[in-house]
N, C-alpha and C. Protein backbone atom coordinates (compact mmCIF):
# COMPACT_ATOMS: atom_id res chain seq x y z
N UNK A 1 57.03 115.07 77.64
CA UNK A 1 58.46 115.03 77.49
C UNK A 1 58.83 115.87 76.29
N UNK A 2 60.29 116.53 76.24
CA UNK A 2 60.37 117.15 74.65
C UNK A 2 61.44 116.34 74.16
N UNK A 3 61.53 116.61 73.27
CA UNK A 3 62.31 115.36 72.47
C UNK A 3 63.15 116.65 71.26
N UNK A 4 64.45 116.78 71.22
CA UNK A 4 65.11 117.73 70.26
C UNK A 4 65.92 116.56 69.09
N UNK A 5 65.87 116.87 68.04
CA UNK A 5 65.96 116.20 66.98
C UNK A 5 67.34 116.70 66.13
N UNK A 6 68.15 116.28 66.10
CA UNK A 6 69.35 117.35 65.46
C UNK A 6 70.05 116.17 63.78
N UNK A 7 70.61 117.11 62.81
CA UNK A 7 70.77 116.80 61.19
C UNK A 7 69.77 116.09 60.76
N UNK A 8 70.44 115.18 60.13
CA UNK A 8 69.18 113.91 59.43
C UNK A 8 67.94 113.89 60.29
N UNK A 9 67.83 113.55 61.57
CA UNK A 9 66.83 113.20 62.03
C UNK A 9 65.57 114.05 62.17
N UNK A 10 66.67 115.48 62.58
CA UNK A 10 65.33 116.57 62.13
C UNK A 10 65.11 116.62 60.74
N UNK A 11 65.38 116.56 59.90
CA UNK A 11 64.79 116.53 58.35
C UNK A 11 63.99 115.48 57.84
N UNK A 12 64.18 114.48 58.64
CA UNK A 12 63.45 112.96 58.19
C UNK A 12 61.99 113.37 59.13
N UNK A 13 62.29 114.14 60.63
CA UNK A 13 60.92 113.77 61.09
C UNK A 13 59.92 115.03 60.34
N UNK A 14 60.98 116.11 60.15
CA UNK A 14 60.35 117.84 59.98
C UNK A 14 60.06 118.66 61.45
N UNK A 15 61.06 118.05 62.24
CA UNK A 15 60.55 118.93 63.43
C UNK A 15 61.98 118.94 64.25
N UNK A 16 62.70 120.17 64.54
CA UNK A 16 63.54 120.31 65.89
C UNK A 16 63.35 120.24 66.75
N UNK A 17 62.30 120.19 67.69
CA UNK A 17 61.47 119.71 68.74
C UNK A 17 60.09 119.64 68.83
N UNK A 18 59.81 118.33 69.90
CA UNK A 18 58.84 117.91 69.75
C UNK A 18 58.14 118.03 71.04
N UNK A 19 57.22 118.10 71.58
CA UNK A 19 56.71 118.08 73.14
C UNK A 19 55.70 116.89 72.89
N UNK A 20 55.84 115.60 73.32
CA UNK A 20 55.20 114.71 73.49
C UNK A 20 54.78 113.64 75.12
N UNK A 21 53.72 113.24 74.70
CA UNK A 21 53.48 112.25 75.63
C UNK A 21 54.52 111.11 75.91
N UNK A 22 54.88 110.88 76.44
CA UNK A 22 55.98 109.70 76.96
C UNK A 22 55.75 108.35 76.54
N UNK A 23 56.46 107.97 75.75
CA UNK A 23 55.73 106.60 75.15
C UNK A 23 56.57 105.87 76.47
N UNK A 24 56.56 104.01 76.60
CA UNK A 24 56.74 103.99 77.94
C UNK A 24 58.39 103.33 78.12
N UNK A 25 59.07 103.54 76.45
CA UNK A 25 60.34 103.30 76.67
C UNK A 25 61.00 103.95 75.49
N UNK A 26 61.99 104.25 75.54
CA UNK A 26 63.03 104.46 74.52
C UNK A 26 62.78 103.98 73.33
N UNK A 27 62.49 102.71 73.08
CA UNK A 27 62.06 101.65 72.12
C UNK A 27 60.63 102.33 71.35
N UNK A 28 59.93 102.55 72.49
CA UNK A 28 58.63 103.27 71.57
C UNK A 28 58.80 104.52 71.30
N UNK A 29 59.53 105.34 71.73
CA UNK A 29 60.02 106.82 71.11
C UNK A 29 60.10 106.51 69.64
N UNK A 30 61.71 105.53 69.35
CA UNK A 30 61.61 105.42 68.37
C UNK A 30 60.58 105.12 67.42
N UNK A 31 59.79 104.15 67.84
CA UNK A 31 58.17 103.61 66.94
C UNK A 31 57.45 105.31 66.57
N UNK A 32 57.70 105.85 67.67
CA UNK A 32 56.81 107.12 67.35
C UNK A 32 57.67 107.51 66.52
N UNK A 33 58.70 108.28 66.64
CA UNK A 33 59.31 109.40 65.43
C UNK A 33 59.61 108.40 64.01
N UNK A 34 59.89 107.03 64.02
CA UNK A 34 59.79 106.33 63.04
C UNK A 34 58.48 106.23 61.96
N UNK A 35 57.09 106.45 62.99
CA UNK A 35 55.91 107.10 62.23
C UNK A 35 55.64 108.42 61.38
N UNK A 36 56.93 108.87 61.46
CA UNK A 36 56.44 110.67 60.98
C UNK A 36 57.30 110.62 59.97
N UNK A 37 57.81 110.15 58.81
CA UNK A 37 58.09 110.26 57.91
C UNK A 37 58.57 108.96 57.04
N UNK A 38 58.57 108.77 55.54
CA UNK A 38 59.18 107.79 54.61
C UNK A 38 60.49 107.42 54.92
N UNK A 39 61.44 108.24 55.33
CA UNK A 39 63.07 107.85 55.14
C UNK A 39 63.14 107.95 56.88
N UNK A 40 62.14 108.07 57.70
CA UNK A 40 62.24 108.21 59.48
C UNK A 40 62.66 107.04 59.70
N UNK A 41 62.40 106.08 59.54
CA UNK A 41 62.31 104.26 60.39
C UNK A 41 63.96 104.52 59.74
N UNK A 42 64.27 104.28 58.77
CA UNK A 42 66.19 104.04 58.69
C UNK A 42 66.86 105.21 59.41
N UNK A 43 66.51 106.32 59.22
CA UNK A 43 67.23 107.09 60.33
C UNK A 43 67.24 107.07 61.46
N UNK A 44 66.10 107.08 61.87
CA UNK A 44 65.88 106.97 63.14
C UNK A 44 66.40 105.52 64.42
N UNK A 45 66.40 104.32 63.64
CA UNK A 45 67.13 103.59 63.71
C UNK A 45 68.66 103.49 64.15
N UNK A 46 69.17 104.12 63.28
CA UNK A 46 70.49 104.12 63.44
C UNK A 46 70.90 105.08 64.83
N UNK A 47 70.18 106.36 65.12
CA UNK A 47 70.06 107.34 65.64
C UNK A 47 70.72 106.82 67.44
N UNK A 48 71.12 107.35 68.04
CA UNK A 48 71.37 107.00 69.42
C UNK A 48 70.78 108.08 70.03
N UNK A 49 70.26 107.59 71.18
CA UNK A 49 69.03 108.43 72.18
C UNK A 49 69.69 108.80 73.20
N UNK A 50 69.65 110.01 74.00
CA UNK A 50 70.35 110.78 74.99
C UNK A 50 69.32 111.49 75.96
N UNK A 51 69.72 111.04 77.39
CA UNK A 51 69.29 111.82 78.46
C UNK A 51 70.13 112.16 79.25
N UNK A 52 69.65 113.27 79.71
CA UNK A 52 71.33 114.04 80.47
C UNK A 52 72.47 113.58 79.70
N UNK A 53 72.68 113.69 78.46
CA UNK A 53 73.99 113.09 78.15
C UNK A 53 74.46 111.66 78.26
N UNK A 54 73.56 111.04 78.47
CA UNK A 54 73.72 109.12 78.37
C UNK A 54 72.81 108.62 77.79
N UNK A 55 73.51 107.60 76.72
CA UNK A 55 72.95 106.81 75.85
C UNK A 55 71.83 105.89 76.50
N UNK A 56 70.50 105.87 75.61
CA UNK A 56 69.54 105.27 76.07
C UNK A 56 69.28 103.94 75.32
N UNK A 57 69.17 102.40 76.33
CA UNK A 57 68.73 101.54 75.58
C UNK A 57 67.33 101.37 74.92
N UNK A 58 66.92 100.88 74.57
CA UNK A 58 65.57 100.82 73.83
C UNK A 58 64.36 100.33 74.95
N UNK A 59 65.12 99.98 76.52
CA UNK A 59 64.14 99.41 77.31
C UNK A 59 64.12 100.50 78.46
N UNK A 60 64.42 101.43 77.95
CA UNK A 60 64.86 102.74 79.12
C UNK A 60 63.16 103.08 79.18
N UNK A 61 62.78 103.17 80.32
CA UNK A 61 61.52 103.63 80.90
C UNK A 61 61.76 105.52 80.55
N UNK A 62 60.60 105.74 80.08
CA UNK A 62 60.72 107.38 79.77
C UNK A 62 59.73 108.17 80.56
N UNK A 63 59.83 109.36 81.60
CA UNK A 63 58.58 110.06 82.07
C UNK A 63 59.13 111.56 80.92
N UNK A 64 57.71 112.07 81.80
CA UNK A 64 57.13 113.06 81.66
C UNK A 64 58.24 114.37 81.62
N UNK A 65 58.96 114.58 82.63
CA UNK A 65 59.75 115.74 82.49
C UNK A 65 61.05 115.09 82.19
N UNK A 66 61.33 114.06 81.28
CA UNK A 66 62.32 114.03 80.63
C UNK A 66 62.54 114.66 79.41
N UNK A 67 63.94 115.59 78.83
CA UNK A 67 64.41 116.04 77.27
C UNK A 67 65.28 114.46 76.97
N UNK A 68 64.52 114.38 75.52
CA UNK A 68 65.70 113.35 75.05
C UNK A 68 66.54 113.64 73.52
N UNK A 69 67.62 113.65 73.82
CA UNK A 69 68.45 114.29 72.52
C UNK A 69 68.22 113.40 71.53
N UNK A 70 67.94 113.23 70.17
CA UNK A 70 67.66 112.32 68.69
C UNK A 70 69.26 112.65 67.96
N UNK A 71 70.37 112.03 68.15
CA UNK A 71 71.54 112.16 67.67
C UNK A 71 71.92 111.52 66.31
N UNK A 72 71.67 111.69 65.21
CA UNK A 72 72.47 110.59 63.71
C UNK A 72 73.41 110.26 64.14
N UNK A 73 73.99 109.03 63.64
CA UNK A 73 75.48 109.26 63.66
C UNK A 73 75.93 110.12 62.71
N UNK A 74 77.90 110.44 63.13
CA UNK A 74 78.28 111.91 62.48
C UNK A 74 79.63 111.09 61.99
N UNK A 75 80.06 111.84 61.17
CA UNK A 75 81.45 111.33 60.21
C UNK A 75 81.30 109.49 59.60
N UNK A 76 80.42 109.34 59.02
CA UNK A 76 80.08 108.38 58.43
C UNK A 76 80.12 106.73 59.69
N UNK A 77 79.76 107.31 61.41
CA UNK A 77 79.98 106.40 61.98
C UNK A 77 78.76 106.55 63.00
């Protein structure tokens, strides 16, 4: 799967995209990019997850040829 990372989140993980193995939900995406840096787990956290343009819950099943957008929130919300 690739995974694109945009403001904070790319700076917390150090990467604008990522090509990874599919962890097996939304929930473990986060566990993963929450592993790649000190200030990752609070950003990443807050972060809302996107496929095709819809918000992903944390129990969203993820394959293989899915992109998932890594969004901060923007204007202090």
């Amino acid at each position: 799967m690739r995974v694109r990372l945009f403001a904070a989140a790319a700076e917390v993980v150090g990467e604008q995209q990522l090509e990874l193995a599919p962890p097996p939900t939304a929930g473990g995406l986060r566990e993963v990019l929450s592993a790649r840096g000190a200030e990752a787990p609070r950003v990443i956290a807050r972060c809302a997850l996107l496929r095709d343009g819809k918000r992903l819950e944390n129990d969203a099943v993820l394959a293989a040829g899915d992109l998932v957008d890594v969004l901060p929130p923007f204007a202090g919300g």
